[in-house]
C-alpha atoms as a PDB file:
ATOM      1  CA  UNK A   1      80.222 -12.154  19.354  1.00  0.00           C
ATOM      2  CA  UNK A   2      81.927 -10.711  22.709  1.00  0.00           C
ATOM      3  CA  UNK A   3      84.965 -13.559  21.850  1.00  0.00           C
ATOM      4  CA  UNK A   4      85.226 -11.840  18.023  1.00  0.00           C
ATOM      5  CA  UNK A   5      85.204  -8.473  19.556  1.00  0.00           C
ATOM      6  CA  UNK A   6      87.513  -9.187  22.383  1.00  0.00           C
ATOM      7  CA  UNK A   7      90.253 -11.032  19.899  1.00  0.00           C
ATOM      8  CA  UNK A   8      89.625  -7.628  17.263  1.00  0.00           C
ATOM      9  CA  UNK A   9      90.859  -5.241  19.863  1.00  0.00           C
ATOM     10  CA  UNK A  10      93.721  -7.667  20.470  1.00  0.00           C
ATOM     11  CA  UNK A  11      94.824  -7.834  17.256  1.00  0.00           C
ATOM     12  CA  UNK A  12      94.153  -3.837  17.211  1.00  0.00           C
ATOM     13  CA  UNK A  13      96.599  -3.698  20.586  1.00  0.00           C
ATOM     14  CA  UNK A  14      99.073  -5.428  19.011  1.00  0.00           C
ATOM     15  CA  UNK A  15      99.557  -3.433  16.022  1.00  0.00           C
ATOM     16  CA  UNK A  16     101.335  -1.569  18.790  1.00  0.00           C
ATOM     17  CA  UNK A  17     100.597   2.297  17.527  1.00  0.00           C
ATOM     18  CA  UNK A  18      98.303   4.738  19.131  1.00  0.00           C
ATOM     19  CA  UNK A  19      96.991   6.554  15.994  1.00  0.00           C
ATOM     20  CA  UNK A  20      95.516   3.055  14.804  1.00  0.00           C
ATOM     21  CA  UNK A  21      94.118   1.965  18.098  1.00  0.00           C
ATOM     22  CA  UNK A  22      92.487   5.788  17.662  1.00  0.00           C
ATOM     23  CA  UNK A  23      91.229   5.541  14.196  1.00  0.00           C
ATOM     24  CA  UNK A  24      89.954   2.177  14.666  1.00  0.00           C
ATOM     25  CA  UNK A  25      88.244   2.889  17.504  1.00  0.00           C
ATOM     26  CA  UNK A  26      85.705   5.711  15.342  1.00  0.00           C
ATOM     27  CA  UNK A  27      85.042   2.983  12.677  1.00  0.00           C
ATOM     28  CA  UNK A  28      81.344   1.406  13.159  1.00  0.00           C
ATOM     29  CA  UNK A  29      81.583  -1.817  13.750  1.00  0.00           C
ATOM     30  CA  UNK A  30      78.086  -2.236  11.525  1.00  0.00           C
ATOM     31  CA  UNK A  31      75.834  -5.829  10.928  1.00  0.00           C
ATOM     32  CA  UNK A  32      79.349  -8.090  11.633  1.00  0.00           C
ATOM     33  CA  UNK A  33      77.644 -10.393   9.065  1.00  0.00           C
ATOM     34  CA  UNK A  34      80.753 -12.403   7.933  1.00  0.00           C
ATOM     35  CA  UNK A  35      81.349 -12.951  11.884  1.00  0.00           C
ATOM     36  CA  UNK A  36      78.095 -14.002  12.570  1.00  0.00           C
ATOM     37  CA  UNK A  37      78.051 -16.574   9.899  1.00  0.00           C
ATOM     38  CA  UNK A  38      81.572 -18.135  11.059  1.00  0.00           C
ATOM     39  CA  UNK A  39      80.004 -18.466  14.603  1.00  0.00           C
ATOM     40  CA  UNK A  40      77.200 -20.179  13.664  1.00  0.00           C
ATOM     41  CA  UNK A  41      78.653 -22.599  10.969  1.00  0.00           C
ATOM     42  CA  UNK A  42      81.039 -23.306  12.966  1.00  0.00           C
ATOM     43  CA  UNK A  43      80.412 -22.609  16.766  1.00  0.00           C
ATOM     44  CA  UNK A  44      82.325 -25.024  18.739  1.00  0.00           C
ATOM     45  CA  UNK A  45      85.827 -24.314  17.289  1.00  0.00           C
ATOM     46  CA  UNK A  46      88.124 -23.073  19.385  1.00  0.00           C
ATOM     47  CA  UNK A  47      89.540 -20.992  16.354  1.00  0.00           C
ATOM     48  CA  UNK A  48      85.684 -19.524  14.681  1.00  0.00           C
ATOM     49  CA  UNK A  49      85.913 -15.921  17.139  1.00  0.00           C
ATOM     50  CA  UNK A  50      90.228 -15.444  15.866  1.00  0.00           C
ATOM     51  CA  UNK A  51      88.634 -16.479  12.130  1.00  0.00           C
ATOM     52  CA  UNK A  52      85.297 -14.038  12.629  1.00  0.00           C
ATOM     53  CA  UNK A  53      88.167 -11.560  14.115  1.00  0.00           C
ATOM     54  CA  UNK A  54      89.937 -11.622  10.770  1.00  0.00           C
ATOM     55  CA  UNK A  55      87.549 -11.237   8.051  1.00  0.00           C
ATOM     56  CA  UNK A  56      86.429  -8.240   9.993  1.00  0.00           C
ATOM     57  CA  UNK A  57      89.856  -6.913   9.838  1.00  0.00           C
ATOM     58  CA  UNK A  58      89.930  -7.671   6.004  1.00  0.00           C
ATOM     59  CA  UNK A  59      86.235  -6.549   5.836  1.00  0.00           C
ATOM     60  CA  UNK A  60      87.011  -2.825   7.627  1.00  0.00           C
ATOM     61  CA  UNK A  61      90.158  -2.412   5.659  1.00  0.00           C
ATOM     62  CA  UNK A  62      88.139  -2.681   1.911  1.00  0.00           C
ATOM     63  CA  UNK A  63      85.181  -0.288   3.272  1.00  0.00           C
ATOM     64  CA  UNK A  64      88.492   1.976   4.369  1.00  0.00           C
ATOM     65  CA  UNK A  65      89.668   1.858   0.729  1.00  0.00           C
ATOM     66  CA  UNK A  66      86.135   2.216  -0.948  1.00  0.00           C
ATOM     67  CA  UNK A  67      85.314   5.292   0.590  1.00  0.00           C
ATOM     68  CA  UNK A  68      88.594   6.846  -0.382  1.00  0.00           C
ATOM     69  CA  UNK A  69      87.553   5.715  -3.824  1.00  0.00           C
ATOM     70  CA  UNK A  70      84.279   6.589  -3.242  1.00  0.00           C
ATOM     71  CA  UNK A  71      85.160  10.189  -1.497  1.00  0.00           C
ATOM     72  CA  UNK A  72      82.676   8.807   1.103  1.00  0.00           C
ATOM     73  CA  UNK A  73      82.032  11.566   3.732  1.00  0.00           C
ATOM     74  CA  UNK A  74      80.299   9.535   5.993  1.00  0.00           C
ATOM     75  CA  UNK A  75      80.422   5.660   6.708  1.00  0.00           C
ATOM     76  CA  UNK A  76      77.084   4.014   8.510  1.00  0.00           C
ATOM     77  CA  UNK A  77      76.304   7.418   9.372  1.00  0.00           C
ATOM     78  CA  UNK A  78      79.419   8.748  11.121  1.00  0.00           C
ATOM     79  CA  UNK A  79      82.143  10.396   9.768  1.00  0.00           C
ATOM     80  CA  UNK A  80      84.764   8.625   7.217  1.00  0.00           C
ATOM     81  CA  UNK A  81      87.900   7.984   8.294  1.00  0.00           C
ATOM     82  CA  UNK A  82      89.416   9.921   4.962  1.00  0.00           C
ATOM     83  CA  UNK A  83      86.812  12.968   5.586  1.00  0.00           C
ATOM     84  CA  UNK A  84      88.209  13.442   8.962  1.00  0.00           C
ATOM     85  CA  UNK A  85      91.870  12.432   8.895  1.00  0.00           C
ATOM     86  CA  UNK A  86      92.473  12.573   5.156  1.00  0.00           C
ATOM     87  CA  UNK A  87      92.713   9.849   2.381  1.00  0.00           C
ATOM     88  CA  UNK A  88      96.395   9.005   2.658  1.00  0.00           C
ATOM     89  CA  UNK A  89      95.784   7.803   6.879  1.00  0.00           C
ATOM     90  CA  UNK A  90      92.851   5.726   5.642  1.00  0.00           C
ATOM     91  CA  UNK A  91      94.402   4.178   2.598  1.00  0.00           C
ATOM     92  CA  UNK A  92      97.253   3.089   5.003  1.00  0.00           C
ATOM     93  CA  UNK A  93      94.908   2.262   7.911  1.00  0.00           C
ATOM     94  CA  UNK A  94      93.455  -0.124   5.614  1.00  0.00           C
ATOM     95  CA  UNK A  95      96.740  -1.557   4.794  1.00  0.00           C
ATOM     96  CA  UNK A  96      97.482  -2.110   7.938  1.00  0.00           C
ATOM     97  CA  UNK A  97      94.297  -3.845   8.607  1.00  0.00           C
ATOM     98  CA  UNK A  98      95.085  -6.294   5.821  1.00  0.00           C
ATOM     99  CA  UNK A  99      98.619  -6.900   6.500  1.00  0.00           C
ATOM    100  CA  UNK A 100      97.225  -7.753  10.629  1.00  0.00           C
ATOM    101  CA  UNK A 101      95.236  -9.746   9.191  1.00  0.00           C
ATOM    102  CA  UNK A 102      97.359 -11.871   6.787  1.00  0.00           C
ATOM    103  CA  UNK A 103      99.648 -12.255   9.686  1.00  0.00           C
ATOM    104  CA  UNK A 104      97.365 -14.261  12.030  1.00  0.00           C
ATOM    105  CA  UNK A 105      95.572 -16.181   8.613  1.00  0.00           C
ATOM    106  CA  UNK A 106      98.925 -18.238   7.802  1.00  0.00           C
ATOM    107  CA  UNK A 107      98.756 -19.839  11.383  1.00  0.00           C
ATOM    108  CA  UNK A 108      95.623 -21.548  10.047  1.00  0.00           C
ATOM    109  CA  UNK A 109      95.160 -24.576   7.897  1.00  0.00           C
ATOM    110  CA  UNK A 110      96.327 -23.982   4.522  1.00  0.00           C
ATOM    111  CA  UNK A 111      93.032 -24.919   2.955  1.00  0.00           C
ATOM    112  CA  UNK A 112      90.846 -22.276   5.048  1.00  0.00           C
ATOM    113  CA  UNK A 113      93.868 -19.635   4.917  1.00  0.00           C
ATOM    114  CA  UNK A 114      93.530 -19.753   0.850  1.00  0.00           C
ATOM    115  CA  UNK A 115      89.667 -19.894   0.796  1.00  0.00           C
ATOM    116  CA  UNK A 116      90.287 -16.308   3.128  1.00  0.00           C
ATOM    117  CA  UNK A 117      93.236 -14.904   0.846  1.00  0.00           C
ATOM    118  CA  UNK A 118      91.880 -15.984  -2.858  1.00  0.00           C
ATOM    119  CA  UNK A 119      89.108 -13.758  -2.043  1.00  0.00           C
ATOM    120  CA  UNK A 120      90.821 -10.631  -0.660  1.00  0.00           C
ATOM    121  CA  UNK A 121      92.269 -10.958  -4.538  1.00  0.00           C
ATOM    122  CA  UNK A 122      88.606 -11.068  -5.775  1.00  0.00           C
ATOM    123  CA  UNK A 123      87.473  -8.575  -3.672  1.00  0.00           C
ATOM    124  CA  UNK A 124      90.034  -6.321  -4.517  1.00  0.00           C
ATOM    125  CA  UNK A 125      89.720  -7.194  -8.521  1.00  0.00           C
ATOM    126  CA  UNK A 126      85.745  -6.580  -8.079  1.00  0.00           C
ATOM    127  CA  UNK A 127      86.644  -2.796  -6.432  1.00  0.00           C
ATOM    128  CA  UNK A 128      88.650  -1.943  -9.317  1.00  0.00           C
ATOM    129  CA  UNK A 129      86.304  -2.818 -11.952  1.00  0.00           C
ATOM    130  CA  UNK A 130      83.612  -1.312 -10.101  1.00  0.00           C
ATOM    131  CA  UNK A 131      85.863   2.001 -10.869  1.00  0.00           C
ATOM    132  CA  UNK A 132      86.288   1.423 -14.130  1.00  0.00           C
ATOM    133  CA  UNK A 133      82.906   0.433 -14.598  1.00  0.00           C
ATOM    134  CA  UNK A 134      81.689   3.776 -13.252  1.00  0.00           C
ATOM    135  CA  UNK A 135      83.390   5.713 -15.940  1.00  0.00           C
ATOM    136  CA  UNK A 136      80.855   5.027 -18.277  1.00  0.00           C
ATOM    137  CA  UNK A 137      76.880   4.114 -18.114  1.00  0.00           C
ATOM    138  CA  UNK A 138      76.639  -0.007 -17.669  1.00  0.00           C
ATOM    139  CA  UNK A 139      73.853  -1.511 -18.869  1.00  0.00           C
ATOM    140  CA  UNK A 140      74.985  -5.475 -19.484  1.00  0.00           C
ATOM    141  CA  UNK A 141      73.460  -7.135 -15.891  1.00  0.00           C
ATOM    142  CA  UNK A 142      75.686 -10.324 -16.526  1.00  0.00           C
ATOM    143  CA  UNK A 143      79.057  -7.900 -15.625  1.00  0.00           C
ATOM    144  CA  UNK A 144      77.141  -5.709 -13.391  1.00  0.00           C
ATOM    145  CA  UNK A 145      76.495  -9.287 -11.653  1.00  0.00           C
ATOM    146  CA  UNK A 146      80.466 -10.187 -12.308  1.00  0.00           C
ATOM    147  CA  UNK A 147      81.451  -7.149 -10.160  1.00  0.00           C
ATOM    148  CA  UNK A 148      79.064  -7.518  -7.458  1.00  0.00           C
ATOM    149  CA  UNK A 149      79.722 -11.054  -6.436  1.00  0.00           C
ATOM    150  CA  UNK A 150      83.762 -10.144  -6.617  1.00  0.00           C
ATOM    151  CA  UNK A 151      83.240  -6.820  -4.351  1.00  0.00           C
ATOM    152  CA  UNK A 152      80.681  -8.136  -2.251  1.00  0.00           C
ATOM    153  CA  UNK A 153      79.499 -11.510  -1.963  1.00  0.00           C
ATOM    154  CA  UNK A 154      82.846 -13.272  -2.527  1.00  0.00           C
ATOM    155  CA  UNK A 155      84.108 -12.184   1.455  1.00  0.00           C
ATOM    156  CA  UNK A 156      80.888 -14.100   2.796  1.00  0.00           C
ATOM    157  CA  UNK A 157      81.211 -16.755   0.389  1.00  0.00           C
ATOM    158  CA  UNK A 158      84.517 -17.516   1.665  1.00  0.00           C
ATOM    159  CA  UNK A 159      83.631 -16.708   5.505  1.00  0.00           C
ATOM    160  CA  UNK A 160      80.639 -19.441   5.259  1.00  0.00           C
ATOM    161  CA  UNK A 161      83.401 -22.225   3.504  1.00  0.00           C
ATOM    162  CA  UNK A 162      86.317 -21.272   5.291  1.00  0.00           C
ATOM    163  CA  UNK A 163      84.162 -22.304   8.628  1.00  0.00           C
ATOM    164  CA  UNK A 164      82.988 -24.717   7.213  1.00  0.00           C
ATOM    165  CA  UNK A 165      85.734 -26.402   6.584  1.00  0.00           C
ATOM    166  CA  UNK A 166      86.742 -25.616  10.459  1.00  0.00           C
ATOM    167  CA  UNK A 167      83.652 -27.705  11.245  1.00  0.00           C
ATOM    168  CA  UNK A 168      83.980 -30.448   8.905  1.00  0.00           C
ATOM    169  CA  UNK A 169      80.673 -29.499   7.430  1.00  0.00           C
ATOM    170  CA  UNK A 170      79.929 -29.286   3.142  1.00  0.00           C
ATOM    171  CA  UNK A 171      82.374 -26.898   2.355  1.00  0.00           C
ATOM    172  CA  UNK A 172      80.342 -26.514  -1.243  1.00  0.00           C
ATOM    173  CA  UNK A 173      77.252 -26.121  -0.050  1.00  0.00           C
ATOM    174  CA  UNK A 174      78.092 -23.770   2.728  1.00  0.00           C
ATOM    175  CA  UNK A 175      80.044 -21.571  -0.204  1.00  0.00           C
ATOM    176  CA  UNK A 176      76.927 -21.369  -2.258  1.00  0.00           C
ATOM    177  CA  UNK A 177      75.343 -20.165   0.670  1.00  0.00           C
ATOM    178  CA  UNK A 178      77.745 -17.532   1.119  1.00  0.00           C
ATOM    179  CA  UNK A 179      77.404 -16.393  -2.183  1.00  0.00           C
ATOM    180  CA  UNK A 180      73.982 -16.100  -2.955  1.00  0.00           C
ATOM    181  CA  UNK A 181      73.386 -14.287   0.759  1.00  0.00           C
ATOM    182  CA  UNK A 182      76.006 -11.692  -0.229  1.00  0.00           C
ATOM    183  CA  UNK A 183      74.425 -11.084  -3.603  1.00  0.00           C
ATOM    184  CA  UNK A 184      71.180 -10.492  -2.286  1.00  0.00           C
ATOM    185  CA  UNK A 185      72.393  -8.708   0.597  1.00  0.00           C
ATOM    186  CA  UNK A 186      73.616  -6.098  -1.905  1.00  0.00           C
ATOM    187  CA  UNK A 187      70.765  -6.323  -4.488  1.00  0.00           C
ATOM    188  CA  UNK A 188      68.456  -5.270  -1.508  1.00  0.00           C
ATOM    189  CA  UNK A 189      71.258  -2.250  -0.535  1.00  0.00           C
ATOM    190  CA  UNK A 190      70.961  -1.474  -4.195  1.00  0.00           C
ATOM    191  CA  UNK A 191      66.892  -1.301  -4.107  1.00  0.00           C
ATOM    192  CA  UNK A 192      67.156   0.607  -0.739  1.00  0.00           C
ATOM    193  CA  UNK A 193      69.422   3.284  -2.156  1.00  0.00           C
ATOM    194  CA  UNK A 194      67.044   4.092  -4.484  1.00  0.00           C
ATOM    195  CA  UNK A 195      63.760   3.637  -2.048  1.00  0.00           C
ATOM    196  CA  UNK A 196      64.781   4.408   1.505  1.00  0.00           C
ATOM    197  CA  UNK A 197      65.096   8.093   2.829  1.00  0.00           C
ATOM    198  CA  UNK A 198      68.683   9.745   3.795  1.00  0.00           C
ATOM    199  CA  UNK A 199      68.471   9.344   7.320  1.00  0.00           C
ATOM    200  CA  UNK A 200      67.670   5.385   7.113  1.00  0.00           C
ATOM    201  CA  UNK A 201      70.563   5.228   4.356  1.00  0.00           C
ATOM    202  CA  UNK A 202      73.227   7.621   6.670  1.00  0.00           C
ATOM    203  CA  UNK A 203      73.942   8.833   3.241  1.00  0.00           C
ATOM    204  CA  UNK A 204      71.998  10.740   0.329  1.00  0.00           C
ATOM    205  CA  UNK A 205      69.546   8.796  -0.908  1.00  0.00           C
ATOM    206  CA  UNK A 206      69.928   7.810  -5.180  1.00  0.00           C
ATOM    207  CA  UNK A 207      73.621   8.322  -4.205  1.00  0.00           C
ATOM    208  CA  UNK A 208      74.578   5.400  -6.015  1.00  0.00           C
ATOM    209  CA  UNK A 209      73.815   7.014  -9.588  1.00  0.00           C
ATOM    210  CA  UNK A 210      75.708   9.886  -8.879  1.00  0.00           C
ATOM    211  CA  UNK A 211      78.792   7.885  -8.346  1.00  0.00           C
ATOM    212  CA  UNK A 212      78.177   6.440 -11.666  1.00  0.00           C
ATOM    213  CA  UNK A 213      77.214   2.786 -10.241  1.00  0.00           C
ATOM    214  CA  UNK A 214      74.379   1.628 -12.394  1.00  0.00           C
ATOM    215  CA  UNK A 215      72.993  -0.861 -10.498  1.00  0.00           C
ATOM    216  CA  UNK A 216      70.112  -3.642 -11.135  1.00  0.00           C
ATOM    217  CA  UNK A 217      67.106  -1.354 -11.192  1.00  0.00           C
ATOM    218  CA  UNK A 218      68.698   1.101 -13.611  1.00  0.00           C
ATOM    219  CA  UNK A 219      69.974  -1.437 -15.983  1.00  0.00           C
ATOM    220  CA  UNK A 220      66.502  -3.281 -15.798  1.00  0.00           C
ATOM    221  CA  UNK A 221      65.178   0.217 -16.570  1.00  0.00           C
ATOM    222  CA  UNK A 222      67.359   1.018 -19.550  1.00  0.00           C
ATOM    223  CA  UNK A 223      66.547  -2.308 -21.411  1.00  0.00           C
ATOM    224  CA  UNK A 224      62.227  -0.959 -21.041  1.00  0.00           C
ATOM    225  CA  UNK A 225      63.354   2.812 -22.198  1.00  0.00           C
ATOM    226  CA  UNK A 226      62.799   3.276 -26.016  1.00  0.00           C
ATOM    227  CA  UNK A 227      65.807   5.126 -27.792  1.00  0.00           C
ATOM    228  CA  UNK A 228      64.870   8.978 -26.776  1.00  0.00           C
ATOM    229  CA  UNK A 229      64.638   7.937 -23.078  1.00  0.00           C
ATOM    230  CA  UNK A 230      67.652   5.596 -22.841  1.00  0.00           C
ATOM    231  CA  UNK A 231      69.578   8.707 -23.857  1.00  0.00           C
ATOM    232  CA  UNK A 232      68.143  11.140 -21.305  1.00  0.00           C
ATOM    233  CA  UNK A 233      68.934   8.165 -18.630  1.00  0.00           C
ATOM    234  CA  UNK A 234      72.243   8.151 -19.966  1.00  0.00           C
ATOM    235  CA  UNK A 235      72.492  11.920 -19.472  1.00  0.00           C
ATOM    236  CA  UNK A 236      71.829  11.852 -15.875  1.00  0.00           C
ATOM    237  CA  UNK A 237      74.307   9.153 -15.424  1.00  0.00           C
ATOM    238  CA  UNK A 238      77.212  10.702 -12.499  1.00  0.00           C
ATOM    239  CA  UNK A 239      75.179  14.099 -12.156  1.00  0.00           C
ATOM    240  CA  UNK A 240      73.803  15.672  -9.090  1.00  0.00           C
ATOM    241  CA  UNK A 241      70.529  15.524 -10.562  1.00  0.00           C
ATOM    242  CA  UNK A 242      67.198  18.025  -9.835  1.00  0.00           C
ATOM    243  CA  UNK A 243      63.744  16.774  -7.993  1.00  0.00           C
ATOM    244  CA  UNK A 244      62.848  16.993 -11.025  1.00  0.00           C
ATOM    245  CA  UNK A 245      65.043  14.454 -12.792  1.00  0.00           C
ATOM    246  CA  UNK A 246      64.706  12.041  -9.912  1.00  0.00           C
ATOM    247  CA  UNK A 247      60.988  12.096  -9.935  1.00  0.00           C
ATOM    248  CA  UNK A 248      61.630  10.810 -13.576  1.00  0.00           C
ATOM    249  CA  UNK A 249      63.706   8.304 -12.612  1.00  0.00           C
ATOM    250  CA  UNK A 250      61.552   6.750 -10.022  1.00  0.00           C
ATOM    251  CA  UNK A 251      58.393   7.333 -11.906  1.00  0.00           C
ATOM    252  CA  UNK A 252      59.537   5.258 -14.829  1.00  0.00           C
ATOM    253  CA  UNK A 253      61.014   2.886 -12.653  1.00  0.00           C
ATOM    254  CA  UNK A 254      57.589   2.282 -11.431  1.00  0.00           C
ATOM    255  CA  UNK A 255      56.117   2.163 -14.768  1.00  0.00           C
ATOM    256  CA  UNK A 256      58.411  -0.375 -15.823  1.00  0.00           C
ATOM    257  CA  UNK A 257      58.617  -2.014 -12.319  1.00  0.00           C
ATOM    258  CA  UNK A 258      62.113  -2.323 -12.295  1.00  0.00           C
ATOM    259  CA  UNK A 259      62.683  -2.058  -8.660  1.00  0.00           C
ATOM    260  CA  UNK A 260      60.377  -5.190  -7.968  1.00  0.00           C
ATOM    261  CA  UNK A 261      62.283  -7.073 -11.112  1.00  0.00           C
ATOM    262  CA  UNK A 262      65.694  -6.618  -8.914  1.00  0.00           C
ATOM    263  CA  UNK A 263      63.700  -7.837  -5.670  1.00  0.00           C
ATOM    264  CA  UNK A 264      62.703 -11.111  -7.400  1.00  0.00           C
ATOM    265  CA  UNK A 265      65.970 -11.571  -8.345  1.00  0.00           C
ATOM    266  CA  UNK A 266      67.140 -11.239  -4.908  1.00  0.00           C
ATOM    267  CA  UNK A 267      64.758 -13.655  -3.693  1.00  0.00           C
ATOM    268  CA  UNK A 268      65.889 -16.032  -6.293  1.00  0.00           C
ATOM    269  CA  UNK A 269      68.999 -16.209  -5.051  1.00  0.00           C
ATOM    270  CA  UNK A 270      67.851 -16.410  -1.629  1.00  0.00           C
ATOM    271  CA  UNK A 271      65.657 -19.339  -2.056  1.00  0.00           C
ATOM    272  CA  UNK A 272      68.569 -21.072  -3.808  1.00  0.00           C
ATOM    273  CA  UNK A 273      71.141 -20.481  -0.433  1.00  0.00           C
ATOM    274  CA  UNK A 274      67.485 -21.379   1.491  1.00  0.00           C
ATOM    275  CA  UNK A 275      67.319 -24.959  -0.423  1.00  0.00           C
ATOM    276  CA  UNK A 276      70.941 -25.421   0.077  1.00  0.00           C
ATOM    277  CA  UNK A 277      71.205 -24.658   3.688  1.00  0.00           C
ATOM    278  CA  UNK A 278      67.411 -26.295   4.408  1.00  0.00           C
ATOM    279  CA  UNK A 279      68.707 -28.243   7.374  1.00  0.00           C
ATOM    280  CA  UNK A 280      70.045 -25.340   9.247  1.00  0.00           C
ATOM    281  CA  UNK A 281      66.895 -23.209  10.149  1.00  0.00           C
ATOM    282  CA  UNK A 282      69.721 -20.599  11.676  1.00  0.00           C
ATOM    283  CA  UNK A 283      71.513 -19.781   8.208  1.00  0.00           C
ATOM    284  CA  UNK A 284      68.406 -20.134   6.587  1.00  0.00           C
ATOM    285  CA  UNK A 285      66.545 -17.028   9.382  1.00  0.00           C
ATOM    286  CA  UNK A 286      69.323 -14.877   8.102  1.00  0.00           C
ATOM    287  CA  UNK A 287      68.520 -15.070   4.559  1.00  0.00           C
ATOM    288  CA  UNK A 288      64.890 -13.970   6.193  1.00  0.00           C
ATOM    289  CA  UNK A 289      65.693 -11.566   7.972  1.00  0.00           C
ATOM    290  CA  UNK A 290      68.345  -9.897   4.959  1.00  0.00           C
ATOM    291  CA  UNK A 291      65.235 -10.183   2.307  1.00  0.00           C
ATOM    292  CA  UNK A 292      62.930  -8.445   4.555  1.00  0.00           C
ATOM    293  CA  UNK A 293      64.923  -5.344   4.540  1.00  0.00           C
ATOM    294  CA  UNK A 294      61.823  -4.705   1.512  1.00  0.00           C
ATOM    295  CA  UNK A 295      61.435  -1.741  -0.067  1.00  0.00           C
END
C-alpha cells in the first residue's frame, strides 16, 4: 500500500496547483478497499500500485460529488470538503480527480482501461438514480438492488477484473467477486446506519432515511406493514424524525426482523464471491472480515 500511496501523491503533485494538493490532503484516505483488492489479485505487476492509485482517484472524486449531493457535513468523520470550502471547489475537485485519472488510464491496455472507464459511467448513472430515487419512498428491492450495484459495487467489480486481467487470472470470476463484495459491503453500511451509534458511524445515526434512501431493511419492512402502517412509514420518509418515531421504526423492524432479512442477504452474496474465489483464502478473508462488521 506505501507504492499506491506514494504514486497518489504523484499524480496529486502533478496536477501542478496548490489549492488541490491542499484539499486533497484533508480528504480521509478511509478502508482503500478497491486498492487492496488490485494488490492482492494482482501483486507482482509492475503496474497494480499506478492501477490501485487510480481507482482511488476515481473513488475520492464520486464520494466528492455525493456529498455535495448529499449536503454531507462531514466525510469519515472529518469535515467535507463542500462544508468547509463550499460545493462549487468540491464539485470541481472531483473533476479534477477524474480527469487525473483518465489521463494515466489510456496508457494502459485497452481491455483493463474500458473495464475502469465503463464503470465510472455506471457509477455515475447509479448516483443519479439514487437522486431521483430519493424523491419519493422506494419500496421495489429489485431497483433498490439496480442502484446499489451501479453506485457501489460496480468500482470493485471492475478493480477485482481489471487486475485480473493484469495477472492473467479469470477475469469472470474475479468480476463476480467484485460485485458481490461491494454489494454486501454496502448492505452491511446500510444495516449499520440503522444499528450502530453516531460516533461509530462519524455521522447521525438513521441518517440514511432522512435523505430519503430507503434502503433494504426499510423496504423489507414496508412489504410486513399492513395498509395503516405502510402509510405512517411513508410519512416519515425524508423527515428529521422524533425518539419517538425512531423507536417505531426500529421496534417494528425487530418485530418483523427486517434487519436480520438484509444480513442474510448479505451473506448470500458473500458466500457466492466465497465459492467463486475458494482457492484464494486472501480474497476470500476479506469477504470475512467485511461480513463481520455485524450488527
Amino acid at each position: 500500500m506505501k507504492r499506491v500511496e506514494q504514486e497518489i501523491a504523484r499524480l496529486i503533485k502533478e496536477i501542478d496547483y496548490d489549492e488541490v494538493t491542499a484539499l486533497y490532503s484533508t480528504l480521509s484516505g478511509g478502508k482503500r478497499l478497491r486498492a487492496k483488492l488490485i494488490l492482492k489479485i494482482a501483486p507482482d505487476h509492475k503496474d497494480a500500485p499506478l492501477l490501485a492509485a487510480i481507482v482511488e482517484l476515481i473513488h475520492g472524486a464520486s464520494l466528492l460529488h455525493d456529498d455535495v449531493i448529499d449536503d454531507a457535513m462531514t466525510r469519515r468523520g472529518v469535515t467535507s470538503v463542500n462544508a468547509s470550502s463550499g460545493s462549487k471547489v468540491a464539485v470541481m475537485l472531483g473533476d479534477i480527480l477524474y480527469s487525473k485519472a483518465f489521463t494515466e488510464l489510456v496508457a494502459f491496455d485497452k481491455d483493463v482501461a474500458q473495464t475502469i472507464a465503463a464503470s465510472v459511467t455506471a457509477l455515475s448513472k447509479g448516483e443519479m438514480m439514487d437522486v431521483k430515487m430519493a424523491e419519493n419512498f422506494n419500496s421495489d428491492e429489485a431497483l433498490y438492488l439496480d442502484m446499489l450495484y451501479l453506485k457501489t459495487a460496480t468500482l470493485i467489480e471492475a478493480a477485482a477484473k481489471a487486475s485480473a486481467l493484469l495477472a492473467a487470472k479469470d477475469a469472470h470470476k474475479h468480476a463476480l467477486y467484485g460485485r458481490n463484495l461491494g454489494l454486501s459491503f454496502q448492505i452491511i453500511d446500510d444495516i449499520l446506519d440503522i444499528t450502530a451509534t453516531e460516533e461509530v458511524l462519524g455521522k447521525p445515526a438513521m441518517n440514511d432515511f432522512i435523505e430519503g434512501k430507503c434502503t433494504l431493511p426499510y423496504i423489507y419492512l414496508y412489504e410486513k406493514l399492513n395498509a395503516e402502517d405502510k402509510k405512517y412509514l411513508v410519512s416519515l420518509h425524508t423527515k428529521e424524525t422524533t425518539k419517538d418515531e425512531t423507536l417505531w421504526i426500529k421496534e417494528k423492524m425487530k418485530e418483523y426482523k427486517t434487519v436480520e432479512k438484509s444480513f442474510e442477504l448479505a451473506q448470500k452474496l458473500s458466500n457466492e464471491a466465497k465459492t467463486a474465489m475458494s482457492e484464494d483464502s486472501e480474497l476470500v478473508a476479506i469477504l470475512e472480515t467485511m461480513i463481520k462488521r455485524t450488527f
